[in-house]
Protein backbone atom coordinates (compact mmCIF):
# COMPACT_ATOMS: atom_id res chain seq x y z
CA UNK A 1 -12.45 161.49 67.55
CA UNK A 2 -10.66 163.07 64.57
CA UNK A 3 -6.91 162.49 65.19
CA UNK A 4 -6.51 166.21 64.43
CA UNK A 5 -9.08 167.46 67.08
CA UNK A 6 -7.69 168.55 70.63
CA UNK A 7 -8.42 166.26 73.16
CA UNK A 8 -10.01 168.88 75.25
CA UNK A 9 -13.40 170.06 74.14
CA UNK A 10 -14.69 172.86 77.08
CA UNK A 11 -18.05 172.98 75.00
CA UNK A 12 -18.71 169.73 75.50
CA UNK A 13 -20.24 169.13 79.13
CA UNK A 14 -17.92 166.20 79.70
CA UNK A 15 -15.00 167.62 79.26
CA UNK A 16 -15.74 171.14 81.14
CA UNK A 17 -13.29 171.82 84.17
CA UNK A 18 -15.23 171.71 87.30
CA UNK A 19 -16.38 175.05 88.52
CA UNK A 20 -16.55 175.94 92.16
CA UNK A 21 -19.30 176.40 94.60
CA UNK A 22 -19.67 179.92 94.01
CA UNK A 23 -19.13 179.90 90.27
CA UNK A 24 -21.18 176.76 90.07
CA UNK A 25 -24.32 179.16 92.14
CA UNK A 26 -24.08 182.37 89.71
CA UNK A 27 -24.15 179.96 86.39
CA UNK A 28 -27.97 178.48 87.92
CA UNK A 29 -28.91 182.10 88.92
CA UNK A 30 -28.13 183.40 85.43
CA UNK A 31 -29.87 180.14 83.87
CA UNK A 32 -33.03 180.56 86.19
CA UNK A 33 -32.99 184.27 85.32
CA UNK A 34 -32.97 183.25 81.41
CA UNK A 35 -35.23 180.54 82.19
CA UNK A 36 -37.99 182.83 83.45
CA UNK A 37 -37.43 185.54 80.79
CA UNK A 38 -38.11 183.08 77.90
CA UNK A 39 -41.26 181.50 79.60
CA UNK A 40 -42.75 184.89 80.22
CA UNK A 41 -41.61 186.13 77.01
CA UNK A 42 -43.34 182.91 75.22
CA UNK A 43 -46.19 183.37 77.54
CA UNK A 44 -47.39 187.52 76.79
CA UNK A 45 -44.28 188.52 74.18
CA UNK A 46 -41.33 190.36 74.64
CA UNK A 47 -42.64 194.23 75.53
CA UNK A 48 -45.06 193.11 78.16
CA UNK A 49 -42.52 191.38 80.33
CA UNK A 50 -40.44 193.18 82.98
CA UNK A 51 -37.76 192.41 85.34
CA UNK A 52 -39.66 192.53 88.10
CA UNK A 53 -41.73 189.45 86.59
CA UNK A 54 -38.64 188.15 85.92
CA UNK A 55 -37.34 188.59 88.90
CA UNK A 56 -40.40 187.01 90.43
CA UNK A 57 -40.53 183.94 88.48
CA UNK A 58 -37.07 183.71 88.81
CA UNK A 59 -36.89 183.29 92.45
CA UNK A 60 -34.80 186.38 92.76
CA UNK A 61 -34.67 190.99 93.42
CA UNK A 62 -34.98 192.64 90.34
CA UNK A 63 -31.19 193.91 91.93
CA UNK A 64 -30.06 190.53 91.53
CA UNK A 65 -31.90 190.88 87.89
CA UNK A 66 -29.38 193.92 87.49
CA UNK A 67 -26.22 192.50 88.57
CA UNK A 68 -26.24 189.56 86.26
CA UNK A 69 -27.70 190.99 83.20
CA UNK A 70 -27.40 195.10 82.57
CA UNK A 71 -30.76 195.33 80.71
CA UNK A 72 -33.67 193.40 79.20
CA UNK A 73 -32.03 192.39 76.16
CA UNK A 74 -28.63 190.93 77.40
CA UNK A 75 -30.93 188.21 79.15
CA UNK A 76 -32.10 186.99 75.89
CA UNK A 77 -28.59 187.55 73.93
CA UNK A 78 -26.03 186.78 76.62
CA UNK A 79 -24.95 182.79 77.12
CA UNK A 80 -22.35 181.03 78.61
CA UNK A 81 -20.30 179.80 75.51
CA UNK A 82 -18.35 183.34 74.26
CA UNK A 83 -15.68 182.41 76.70
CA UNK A 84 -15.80 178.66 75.95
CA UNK A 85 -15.67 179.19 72.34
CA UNK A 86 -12.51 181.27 72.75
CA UNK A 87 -11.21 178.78 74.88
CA UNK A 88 -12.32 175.88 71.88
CA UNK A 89 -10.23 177.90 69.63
CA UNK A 90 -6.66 177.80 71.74
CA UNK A 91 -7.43 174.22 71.95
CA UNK A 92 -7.71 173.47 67.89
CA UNK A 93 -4.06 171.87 66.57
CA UNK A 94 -1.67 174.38 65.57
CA UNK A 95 -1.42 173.07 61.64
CA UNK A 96 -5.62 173.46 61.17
CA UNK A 97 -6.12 176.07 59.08
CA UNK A 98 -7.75 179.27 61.21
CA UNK A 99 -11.71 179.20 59.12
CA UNK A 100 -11.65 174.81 59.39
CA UNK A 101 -11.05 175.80 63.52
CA UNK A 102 -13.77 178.29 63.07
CA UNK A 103 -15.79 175.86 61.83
CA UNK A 104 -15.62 173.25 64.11
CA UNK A 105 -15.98 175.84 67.20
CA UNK A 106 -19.37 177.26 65.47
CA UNK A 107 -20.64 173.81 64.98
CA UNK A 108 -20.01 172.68 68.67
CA UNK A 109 -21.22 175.99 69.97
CA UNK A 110 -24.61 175.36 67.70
CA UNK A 111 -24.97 171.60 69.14
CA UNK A 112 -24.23 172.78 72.59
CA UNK A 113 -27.47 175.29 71.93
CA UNK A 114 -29.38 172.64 70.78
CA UNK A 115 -28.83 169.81 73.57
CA UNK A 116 -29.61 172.03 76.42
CA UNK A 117 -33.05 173.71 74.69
CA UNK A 118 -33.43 173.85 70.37
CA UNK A 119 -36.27 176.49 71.24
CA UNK A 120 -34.04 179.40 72.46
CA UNK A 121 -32.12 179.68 69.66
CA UNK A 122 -35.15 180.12 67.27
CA UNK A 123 -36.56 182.65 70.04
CA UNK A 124 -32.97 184.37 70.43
CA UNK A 125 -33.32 185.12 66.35
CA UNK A 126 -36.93 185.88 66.72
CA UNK A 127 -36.25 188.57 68.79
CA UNK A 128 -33.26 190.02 66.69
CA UNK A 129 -36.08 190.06 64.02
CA UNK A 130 -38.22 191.47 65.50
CA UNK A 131 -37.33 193.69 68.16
CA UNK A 132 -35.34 196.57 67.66
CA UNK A 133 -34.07 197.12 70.94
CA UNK A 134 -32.80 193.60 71.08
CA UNK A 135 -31.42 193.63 67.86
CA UNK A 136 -29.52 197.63 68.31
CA UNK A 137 -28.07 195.45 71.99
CA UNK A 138 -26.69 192.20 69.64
CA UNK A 139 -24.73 194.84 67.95
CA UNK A 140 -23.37 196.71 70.82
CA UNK A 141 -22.66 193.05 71.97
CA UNK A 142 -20.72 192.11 69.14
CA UNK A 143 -17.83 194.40 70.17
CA UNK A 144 -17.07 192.23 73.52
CA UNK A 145 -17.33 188.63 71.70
CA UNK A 146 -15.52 190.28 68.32
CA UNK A 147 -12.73 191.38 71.26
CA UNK A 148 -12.58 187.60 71.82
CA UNK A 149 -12.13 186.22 68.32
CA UNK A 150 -9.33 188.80 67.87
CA UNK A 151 -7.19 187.49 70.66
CA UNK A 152 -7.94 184.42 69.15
CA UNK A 153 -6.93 185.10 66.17
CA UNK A 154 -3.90 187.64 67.24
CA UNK A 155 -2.44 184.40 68.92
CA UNK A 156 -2.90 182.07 66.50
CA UNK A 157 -0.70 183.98 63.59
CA UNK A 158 1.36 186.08 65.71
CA UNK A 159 -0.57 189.63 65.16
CA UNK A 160 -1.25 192.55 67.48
CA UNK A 161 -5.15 191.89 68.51
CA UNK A 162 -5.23 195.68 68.22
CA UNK A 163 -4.22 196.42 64.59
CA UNK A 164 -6.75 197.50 61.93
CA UNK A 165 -6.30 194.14 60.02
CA UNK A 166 -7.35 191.78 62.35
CA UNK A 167 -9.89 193.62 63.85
CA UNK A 168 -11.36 194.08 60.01
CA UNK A 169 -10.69 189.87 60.01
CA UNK A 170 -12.28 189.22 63.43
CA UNK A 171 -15.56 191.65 62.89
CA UNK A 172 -16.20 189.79 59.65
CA UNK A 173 -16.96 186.84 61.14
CA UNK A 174 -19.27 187.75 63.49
CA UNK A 175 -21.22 190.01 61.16
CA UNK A 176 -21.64 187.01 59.16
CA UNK A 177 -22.92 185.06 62.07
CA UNK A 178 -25.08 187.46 62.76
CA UNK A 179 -26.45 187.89 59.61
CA UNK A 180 -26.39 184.17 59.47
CA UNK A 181 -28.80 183.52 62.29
CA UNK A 182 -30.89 186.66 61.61
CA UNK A 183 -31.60 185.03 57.33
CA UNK A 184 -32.35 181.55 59.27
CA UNK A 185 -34.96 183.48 61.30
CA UNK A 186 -36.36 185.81 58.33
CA UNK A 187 -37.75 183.01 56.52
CA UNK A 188 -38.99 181.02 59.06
CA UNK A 189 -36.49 178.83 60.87
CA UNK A 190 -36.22 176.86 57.29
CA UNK A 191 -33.19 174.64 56.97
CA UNK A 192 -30.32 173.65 59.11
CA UNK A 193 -28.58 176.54 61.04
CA UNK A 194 -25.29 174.57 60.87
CA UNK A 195 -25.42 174.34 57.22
CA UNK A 196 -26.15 178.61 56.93
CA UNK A 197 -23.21 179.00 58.96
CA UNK A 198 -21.25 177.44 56.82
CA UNK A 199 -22.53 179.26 53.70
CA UNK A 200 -21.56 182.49 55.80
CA UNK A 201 -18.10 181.45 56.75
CA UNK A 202 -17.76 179.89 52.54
CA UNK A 203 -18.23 183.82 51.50
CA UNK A 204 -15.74 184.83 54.01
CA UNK A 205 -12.98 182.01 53.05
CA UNK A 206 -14.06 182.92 49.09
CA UNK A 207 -15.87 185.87 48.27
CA UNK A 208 -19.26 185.79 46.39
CA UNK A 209 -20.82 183.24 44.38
CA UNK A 210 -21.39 183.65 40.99
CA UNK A 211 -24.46 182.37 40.79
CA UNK A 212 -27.64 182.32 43.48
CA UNK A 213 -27.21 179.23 45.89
């Protein structure tokens, strides 16, 4: 471990506080409710599943459907890891300079994707691609993990999460996720999304290139 790194890491499953019963029960009924929507979705697309298939692969009411997820699209967009990432980002050392935290947190987030199933990020861009109700609900969803990143940020330099300049700061970088992950799916999954994410956050930390990568 790098000497600078926290010694807590809540994306990595090791090091994740244990959850209670309860809390342990609605993180498997989300999963199993993602689960199913990705195998119908892979089996007969995206428009042709409903909740109620869902629901019925899933083991669960299309009520149950409801209360975790509002609609279609924040099965396939929502995850666990918004809150653990925030969390990732209070842990970084004090004296790391805010995008080299950012960095880090992005990368783990981007493994943590990867160990548990490499497909459903490729299908999560997909979708943003190609469906525009899924891609109109990313946006909406920015607004709650760009909330995050600002407290993140607000408490890391001492700034009211609220003012115009940090939420310009925060909203940045998640456009330029976004538009990361969207590029990686445009032309066809090509490349490492780890190493896109980094060209993102290299225009944020210093402007535009003078030349085509």
């Amino acid at each position: 471990m790098n000497p600078m790194t926290a010694a807590r890491s809540p994306l990595s499953p090791a090091d994740r506080p244990t959850l209670g019963l309860r809390e342990r029960k609605k993180i498997k009924t989300r999963e199993s409710i993602r689960a199913a929507t990705y195998a119908l979705i892979k089996e007969q697309g995206y428009d042709a599943t409903t909740i109620e298939q869902i629901a019925e692969r899933a083991e669960v009411s299309p009520s149950t459907v409801f209360r975790y997820f509002p609609t279609k699209e924040d099965i396939v967009l929502t995850d666990e890891y918004d809150q653990l990432m925030a969390e990732e980002l209070r842990a970084r050392p004090a004296g790391e300079s805010w995008m080299e935290s950012v960095r880090h947190v992005m990368h783990l987030a981007i493994e943590a994707n990867d160990r548990e199933d490499p497909e459903v990020a490729r299908m999560r861009a997909h979708l943003a691609v190609q469906v525009p109700a899924v891609r109109s609900r990313m946006v909406e969803s920015m607004s709650s993990t760009g909330r995050m990143l600002r407290d993140a940020v607000a408490e890391r330099h001492g700034l009211d999460p609220d003012s115009l300049e940090v939420r310009v700061y925060a909203m940045s970088f998640i456009g330029g996720l976004m538009e990361a992950s969207m590029y990686w799916a445009e032309n066809g999954f090509e490349g490492d999304l780890n190493g896109l994410v980094d060209r993102a956050l290299d225009v944020l930390e210093r402007g535009l290139p003078t030349e085509n990568p």
